[in-house]
N, C-alpha and C. Protein backbone atom coordinates (compact mmCIF):
# COMPACT_ATOMS: atom_id res chain seq x y z
N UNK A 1 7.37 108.33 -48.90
CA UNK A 1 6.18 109.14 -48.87
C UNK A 1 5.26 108.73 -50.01
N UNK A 2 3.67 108.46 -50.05
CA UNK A 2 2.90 107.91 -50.66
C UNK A 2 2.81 109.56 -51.60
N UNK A 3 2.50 109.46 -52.51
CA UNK A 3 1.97 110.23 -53.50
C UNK A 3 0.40 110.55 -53.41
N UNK A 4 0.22 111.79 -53.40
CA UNK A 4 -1.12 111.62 -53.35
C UNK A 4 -1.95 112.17 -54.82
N UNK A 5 -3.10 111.84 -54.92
CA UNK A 5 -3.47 111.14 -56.15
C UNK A 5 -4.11 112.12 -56.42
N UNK A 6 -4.31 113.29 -57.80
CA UNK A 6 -5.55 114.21 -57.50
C UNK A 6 -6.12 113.76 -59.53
N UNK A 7 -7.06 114.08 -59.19
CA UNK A 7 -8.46 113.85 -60.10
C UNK A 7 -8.50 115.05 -60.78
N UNK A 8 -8.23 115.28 -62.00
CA UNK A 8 -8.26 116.33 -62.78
C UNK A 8 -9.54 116.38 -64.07
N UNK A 9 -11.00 116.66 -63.95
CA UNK A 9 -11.90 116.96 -64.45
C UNK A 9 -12.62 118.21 -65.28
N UNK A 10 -11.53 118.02 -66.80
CA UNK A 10 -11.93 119.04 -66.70
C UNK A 10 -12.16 119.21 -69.08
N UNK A 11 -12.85 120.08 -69.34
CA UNK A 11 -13.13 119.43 -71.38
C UNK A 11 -11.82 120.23 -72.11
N UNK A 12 -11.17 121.12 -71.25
CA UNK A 12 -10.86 121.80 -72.00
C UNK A 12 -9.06 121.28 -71.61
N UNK A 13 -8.81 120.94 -73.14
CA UNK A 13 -7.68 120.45 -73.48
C UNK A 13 -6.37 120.80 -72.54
N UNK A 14 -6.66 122.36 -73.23
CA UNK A 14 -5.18 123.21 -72.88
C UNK A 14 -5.03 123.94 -71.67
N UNK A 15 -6.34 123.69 -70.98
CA UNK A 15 -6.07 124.30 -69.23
C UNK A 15 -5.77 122.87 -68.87
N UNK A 16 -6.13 121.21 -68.98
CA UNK A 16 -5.16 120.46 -68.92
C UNK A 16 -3.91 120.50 -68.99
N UNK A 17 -3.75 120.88 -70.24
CA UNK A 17 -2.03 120.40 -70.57
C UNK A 17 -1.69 121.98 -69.39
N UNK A 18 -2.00 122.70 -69.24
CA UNK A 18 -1.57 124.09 -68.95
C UNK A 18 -1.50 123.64 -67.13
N UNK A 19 -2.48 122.88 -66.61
CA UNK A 19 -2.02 122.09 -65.19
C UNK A 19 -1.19 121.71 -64.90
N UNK A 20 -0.85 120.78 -66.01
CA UNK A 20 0.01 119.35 -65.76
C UNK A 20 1.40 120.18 -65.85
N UNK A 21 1.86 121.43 -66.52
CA UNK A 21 3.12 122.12 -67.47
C UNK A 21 2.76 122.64 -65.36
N UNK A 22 1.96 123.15 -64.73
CA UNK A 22 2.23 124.21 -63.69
C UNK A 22 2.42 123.45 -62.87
N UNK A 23 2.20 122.07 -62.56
CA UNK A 23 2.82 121.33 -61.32
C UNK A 23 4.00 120.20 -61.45
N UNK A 24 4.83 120.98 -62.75
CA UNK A 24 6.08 120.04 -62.65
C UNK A 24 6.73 120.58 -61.91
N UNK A 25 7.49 119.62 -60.90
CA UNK A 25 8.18 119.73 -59.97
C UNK A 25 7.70 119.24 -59.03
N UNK A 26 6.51 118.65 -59.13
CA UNK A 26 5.98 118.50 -57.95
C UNK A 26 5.51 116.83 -58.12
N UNK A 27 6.13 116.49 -58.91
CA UNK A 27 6.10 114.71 -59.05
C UNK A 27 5.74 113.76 -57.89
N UNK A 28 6.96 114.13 -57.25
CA UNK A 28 6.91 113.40 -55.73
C UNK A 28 6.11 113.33 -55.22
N UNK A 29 5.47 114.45 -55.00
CA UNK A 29 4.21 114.69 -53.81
C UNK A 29 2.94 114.53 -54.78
N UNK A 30 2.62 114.96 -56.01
CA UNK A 30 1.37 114.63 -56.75
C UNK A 30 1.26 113.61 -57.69
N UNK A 31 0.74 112.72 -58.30
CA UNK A 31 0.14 112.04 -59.64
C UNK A 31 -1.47 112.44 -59.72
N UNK A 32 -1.30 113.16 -61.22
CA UNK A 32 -2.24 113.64 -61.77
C UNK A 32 -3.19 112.46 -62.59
N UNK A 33 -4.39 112.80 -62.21
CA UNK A 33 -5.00 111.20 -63.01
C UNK A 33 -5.98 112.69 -64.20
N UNK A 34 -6.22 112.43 -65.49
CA UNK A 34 -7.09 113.04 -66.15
C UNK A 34 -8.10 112.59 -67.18
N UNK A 35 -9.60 113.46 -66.86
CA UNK A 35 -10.56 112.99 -67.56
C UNK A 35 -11.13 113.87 -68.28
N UNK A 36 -12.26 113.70 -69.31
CA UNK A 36 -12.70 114.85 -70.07
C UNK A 36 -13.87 115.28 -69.36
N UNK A 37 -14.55 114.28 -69.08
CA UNK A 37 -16.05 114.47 -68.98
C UNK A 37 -16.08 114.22 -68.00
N UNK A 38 -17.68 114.27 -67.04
CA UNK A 38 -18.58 114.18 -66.02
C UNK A 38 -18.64 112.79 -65.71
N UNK A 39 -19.11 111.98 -67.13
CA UNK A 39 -19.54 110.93 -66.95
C UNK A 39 -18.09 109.98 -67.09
N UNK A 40 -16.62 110.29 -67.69
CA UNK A 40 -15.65 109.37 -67.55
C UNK A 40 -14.87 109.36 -66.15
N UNK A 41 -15.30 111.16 -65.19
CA UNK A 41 -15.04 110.87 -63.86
C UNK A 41 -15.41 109.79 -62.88
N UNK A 42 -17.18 109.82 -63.25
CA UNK A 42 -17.65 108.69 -62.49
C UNK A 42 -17.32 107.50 -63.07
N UNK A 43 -17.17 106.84 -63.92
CA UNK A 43 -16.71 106.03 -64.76
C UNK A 43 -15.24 105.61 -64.19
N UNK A 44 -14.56 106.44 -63.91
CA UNK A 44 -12.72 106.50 -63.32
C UNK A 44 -13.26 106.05 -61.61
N UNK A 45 -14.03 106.80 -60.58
CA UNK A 45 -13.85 106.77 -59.41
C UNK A 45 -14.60 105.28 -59.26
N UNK A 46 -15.47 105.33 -60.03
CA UNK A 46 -16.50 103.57 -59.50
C UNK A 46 -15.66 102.58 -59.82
N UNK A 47 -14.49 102.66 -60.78
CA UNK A 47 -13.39 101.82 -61.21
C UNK A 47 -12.06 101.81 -60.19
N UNK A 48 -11.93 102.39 -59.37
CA UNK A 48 -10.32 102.57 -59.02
C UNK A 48 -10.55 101.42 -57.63
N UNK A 49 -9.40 101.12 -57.21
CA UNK A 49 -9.60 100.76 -56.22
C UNK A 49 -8.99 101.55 -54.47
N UNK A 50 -8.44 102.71 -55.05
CA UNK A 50 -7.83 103.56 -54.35
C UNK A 50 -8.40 104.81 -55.21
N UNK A 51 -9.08 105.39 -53.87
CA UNK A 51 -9.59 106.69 -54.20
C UNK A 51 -8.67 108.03 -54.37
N UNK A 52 -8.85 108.90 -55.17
CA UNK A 52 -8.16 109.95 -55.32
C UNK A 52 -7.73 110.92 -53.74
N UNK A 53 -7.06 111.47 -53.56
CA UNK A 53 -7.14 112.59 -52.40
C UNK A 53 -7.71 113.71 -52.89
N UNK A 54 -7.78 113.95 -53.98
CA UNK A 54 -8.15 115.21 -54.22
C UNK A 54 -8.47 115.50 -55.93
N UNK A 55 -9.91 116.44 -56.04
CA UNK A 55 -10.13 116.14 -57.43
C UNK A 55 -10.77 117.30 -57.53
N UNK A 56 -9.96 117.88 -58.86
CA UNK A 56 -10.23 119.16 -59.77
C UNK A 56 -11.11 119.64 -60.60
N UNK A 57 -12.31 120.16 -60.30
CA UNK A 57 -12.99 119.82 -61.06
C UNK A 57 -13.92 121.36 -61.75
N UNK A 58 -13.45 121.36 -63.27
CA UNK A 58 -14.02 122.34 -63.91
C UNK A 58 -15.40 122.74 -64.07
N UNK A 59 -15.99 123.59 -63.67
CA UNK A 59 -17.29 123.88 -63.25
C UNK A 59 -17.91 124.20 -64.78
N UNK A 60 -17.74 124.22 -66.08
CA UNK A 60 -18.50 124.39 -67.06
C UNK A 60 -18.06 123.59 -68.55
N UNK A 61 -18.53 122.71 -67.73
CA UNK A 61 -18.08 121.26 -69.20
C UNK A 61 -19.37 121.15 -69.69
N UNK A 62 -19.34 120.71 -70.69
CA UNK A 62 -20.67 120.37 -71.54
C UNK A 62 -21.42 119.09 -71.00
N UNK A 63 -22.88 118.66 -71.69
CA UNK A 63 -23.08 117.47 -71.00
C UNK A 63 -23.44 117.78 -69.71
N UNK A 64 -22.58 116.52 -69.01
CA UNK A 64 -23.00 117.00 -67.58
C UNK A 64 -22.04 118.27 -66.80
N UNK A 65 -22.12 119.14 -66.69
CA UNK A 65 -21.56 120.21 -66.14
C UNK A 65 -20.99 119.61 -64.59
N UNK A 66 -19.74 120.69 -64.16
CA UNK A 66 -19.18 120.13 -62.57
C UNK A 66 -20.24 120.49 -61.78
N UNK A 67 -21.38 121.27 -61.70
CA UNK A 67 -22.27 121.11 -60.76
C UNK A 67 -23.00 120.38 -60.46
N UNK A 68 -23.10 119.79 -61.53
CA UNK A 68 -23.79 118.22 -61.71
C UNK A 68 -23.09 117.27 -61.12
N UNK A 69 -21.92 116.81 -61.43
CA UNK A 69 -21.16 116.51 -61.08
C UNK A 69 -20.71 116.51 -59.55
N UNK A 70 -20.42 117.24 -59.30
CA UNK A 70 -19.93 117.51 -57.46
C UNK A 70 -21.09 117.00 -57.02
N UNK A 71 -22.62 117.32 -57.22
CA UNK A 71 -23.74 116.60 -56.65
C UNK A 71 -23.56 115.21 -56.46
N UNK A 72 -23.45 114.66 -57.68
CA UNK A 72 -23.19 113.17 -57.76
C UNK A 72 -22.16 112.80 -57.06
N UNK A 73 -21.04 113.30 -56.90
CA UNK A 73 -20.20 112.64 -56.40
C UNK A 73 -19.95 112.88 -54.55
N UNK A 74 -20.94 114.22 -54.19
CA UNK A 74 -20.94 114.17 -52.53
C UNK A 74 -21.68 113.23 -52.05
N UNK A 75 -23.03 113.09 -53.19
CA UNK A 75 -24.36 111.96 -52.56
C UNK A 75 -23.46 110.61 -52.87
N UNK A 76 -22.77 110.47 -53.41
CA UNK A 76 -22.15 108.96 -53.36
C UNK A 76 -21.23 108.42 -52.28
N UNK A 77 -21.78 107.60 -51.46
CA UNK A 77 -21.17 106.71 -49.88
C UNK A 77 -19.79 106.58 -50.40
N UNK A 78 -19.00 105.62 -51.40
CA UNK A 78 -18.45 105.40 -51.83
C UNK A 78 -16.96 106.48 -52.06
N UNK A 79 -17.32 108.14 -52.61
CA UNK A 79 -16.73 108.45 -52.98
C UNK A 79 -16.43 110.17 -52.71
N UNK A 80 -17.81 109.93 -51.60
CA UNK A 80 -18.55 111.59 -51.12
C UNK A 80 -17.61 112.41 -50.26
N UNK A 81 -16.77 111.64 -49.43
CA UNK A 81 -15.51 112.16 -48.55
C UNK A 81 -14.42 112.66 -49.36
N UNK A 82 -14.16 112.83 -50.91
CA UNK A 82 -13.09 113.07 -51.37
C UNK A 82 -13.28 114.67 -51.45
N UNK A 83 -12.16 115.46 -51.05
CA UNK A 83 -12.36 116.65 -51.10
C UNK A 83 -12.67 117.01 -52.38
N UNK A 84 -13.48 118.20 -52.94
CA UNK A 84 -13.19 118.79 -54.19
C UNK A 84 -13.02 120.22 -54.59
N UNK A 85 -11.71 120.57 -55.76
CA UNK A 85 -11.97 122.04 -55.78
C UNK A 85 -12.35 122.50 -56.98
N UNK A 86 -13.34 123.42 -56.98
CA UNK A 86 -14.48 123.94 -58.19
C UNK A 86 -13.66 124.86 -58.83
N UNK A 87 -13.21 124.77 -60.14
CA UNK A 87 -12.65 126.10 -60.58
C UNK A 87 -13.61 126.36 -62.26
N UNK A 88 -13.53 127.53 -61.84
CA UNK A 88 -13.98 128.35 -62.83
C UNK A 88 -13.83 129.76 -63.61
N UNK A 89 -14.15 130.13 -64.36
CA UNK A 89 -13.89 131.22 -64.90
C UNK A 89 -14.32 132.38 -64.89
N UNK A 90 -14.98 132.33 -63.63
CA UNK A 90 -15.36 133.74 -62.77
C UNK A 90 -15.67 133.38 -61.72
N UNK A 91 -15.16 134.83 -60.66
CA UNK A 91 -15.47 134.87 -59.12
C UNK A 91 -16.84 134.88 -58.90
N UNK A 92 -17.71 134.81 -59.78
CA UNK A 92 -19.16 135.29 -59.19
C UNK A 92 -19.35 134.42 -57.71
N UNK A 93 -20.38 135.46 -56.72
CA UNK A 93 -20.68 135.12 -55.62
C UNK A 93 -21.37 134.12 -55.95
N UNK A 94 -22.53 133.98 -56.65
CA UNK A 94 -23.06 132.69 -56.78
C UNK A 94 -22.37 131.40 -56.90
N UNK A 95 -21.90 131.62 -58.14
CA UNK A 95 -21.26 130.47 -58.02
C UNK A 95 -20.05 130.08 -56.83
N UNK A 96 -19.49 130.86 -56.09
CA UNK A 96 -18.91 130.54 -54.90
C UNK A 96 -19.47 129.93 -53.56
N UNK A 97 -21.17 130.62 -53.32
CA UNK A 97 -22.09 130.33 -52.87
C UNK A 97 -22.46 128.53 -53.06
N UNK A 98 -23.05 128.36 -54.24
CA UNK A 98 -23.22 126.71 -55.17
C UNK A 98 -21.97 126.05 -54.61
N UNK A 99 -20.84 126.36 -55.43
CA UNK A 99 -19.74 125.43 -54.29
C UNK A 99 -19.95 124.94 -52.96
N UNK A 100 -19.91 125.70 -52.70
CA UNK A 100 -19.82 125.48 -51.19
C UNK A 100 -21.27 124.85 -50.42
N UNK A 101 -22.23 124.95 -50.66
CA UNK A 101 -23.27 124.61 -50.50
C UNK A 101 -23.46 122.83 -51.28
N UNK A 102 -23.04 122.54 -52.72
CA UNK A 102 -22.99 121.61 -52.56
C UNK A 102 -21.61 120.50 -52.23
N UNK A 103 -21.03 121.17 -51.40
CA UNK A 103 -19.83 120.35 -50.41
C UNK A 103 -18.48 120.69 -51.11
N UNK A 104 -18.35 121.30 -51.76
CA UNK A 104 -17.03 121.97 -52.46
C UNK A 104 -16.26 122.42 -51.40
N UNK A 105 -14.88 121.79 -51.06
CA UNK A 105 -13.60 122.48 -49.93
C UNK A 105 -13.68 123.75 -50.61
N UNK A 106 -13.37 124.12 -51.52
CA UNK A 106 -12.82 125.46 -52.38
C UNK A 106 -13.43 125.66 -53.64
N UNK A 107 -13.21 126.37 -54.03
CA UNK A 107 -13.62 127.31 -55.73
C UNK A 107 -13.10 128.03 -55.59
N UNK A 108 -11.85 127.99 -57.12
CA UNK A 108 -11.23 129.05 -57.42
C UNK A 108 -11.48 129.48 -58.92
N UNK A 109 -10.97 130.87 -59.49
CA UNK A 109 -10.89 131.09 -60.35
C UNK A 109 -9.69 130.22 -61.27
N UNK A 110 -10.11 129.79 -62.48
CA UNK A 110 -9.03 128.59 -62.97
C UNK A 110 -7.53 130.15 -63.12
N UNK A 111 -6.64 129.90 -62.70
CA UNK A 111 -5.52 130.89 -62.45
C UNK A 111 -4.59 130.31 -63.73
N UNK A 112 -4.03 131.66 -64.22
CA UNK A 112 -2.90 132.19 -65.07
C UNK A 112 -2.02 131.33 -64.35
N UNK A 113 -1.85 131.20 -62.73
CA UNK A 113 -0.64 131.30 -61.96
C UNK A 113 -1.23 130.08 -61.03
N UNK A 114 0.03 128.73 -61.26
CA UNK A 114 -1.09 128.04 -60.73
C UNK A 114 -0.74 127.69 -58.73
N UNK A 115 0.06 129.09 -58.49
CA UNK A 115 0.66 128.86 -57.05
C UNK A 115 -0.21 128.69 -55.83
N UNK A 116 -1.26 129.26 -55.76
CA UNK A 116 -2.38 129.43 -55.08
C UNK A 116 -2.73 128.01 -54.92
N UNK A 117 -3.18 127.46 -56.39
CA UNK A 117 -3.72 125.94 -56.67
C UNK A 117 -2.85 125.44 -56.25
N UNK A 118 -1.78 124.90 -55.79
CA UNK A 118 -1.21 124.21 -55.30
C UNK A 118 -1.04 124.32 -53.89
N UNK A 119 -1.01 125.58 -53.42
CA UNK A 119 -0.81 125.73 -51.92
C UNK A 119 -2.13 124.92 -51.20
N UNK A 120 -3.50 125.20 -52.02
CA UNK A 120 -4.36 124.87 -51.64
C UNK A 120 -4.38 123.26 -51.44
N UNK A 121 -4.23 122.72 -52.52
CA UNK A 121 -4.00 121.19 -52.72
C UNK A 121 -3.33 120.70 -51.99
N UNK A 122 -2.14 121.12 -51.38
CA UNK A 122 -1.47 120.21 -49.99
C UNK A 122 -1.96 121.15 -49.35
N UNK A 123 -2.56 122.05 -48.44
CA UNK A 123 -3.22 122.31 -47.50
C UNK A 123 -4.60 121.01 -47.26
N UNK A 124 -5.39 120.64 -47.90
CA UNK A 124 -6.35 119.89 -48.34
C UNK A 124 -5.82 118.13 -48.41
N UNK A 125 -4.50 118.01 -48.77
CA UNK A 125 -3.85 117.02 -49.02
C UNK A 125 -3.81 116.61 -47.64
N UNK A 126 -3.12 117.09 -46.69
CA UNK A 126 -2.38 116.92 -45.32
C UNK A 126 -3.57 116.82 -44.39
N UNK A 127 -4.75 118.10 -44.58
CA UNK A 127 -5.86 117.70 -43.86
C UNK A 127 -6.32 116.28 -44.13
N UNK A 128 -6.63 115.74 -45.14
CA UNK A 128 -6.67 114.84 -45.43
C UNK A 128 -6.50 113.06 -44.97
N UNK A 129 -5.23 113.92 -44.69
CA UNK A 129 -4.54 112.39 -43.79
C UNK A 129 -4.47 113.31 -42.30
N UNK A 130 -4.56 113.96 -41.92
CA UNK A 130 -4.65 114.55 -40.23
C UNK A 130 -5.54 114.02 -39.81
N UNK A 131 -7.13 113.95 -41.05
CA UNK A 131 -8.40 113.67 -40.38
C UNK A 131 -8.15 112.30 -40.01
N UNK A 132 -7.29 111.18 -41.16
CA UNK A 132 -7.73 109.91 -41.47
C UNK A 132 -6.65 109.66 -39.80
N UNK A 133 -5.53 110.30 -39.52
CA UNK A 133 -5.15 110.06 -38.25
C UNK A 133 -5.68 110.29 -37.23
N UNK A 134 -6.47 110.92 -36.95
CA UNK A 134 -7.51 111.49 -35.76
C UNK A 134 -8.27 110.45 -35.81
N UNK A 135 -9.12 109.84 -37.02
CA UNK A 135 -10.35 108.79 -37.15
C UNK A 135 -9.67 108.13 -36.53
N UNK A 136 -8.24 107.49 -36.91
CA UNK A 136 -7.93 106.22 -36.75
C UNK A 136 -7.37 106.14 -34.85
N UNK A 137 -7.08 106.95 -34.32
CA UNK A 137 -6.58 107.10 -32.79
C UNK A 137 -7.92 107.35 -32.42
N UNK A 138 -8.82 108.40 -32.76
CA UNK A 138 -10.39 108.14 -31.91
C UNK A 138 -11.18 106.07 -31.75
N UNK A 139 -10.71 105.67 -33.02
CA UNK A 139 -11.40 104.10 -33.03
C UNK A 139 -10.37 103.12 -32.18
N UNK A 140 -8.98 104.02 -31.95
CA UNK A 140 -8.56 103.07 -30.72
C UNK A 140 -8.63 103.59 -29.64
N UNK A 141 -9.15 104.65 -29.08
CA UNK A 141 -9.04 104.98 -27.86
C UNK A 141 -10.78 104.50 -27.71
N UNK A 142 -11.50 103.68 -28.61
CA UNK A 142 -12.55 103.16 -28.09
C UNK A 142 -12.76 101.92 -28.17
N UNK A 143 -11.34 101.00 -27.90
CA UNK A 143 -11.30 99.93 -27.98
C UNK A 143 -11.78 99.53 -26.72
N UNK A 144 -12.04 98.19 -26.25
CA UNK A 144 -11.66 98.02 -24.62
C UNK A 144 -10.27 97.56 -24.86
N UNK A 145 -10.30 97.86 -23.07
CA UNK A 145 -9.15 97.64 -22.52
C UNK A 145 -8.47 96.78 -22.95
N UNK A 146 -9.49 95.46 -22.68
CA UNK A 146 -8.77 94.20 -22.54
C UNK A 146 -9.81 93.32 -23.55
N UNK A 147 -9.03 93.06 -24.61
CA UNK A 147 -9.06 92.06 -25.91
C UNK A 147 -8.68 90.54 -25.57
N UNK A 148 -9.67 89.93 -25.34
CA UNK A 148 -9.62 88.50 -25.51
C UNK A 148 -9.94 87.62 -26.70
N UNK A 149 -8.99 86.55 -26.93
CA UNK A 149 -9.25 85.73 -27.97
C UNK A 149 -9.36 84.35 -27.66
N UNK A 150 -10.33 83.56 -28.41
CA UNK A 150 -10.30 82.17 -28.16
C UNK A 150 -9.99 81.31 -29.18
N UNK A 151 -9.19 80.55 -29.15
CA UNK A 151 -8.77 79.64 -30.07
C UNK A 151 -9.80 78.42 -29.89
């Protein structure tokens, strides 16, 4: 089973380390990649050659903030299909509203408890590859029939 890769964006140290401490156990199925900033995310995704499945991204960093951020990274061809989930440090409707409006799968409150966050992340994970299996059986059921080759 491939590991799937999630993107952790976020300034604040110890809700890092406080992630990484809530999804041990879960090795197998996740590798956590982590950045501080806005600008070392884009910096990480224009560099990789395998895109993340999924990327975490703290909605009130300094600099460029995750709203900034999620903008940049839906308008980008390159990198705009990667799901993302907005967490922050309040439910406000607005800002749940902003998520979602600029292409955010989810926004959550960053949680004490990180069970939720994870259920979500392989819910999102699996869609993920369901879609990339659907793409990939829709582009052969529009093959033709009959494939000829000439040497």
């Amino acid at each position: 089973m491939n590991k799937k890769i999630i993107l952790l964006v976020d300034d604040d140290c110890d809700d890092a380390e406080f992630f990484r401490w809530a999804m041990k156990g879960t090795e197998e199925t996740f590798a956590v990649k982590f950045v501080d900033s806005g600008d070392a995310a884009l910096n990480l995704l224009s560099e990789l050659d395998s895109l993340p499945d999924l990327i975490l991204l703290d909605a009130g960093m300094p600099k460029m903030d995750g709203w900034e951020l999620l903008r940049l990274i839906k308008l980008d061809s390159k990198f705009g299909n990667v799901p993302v989930i907005m967490m922050a440090t309040s439910n406000g409707v607005k800002g749940i509203g902003e998520a979602h409006s600029l292409g955010a799968e989810a926004y959550i409150v960053k949680p004490s408890d990180f069970s939720e966050l994870k259920l979500i992340m392989q819910q999102l994970c699996i869609g993920v590859q369901a879609n990339l299996k659907n793409t990939l059986e829709s582009m052969r059921s529009n093959l033709p029939e009959n494939i000829y080759t000439f040497s």
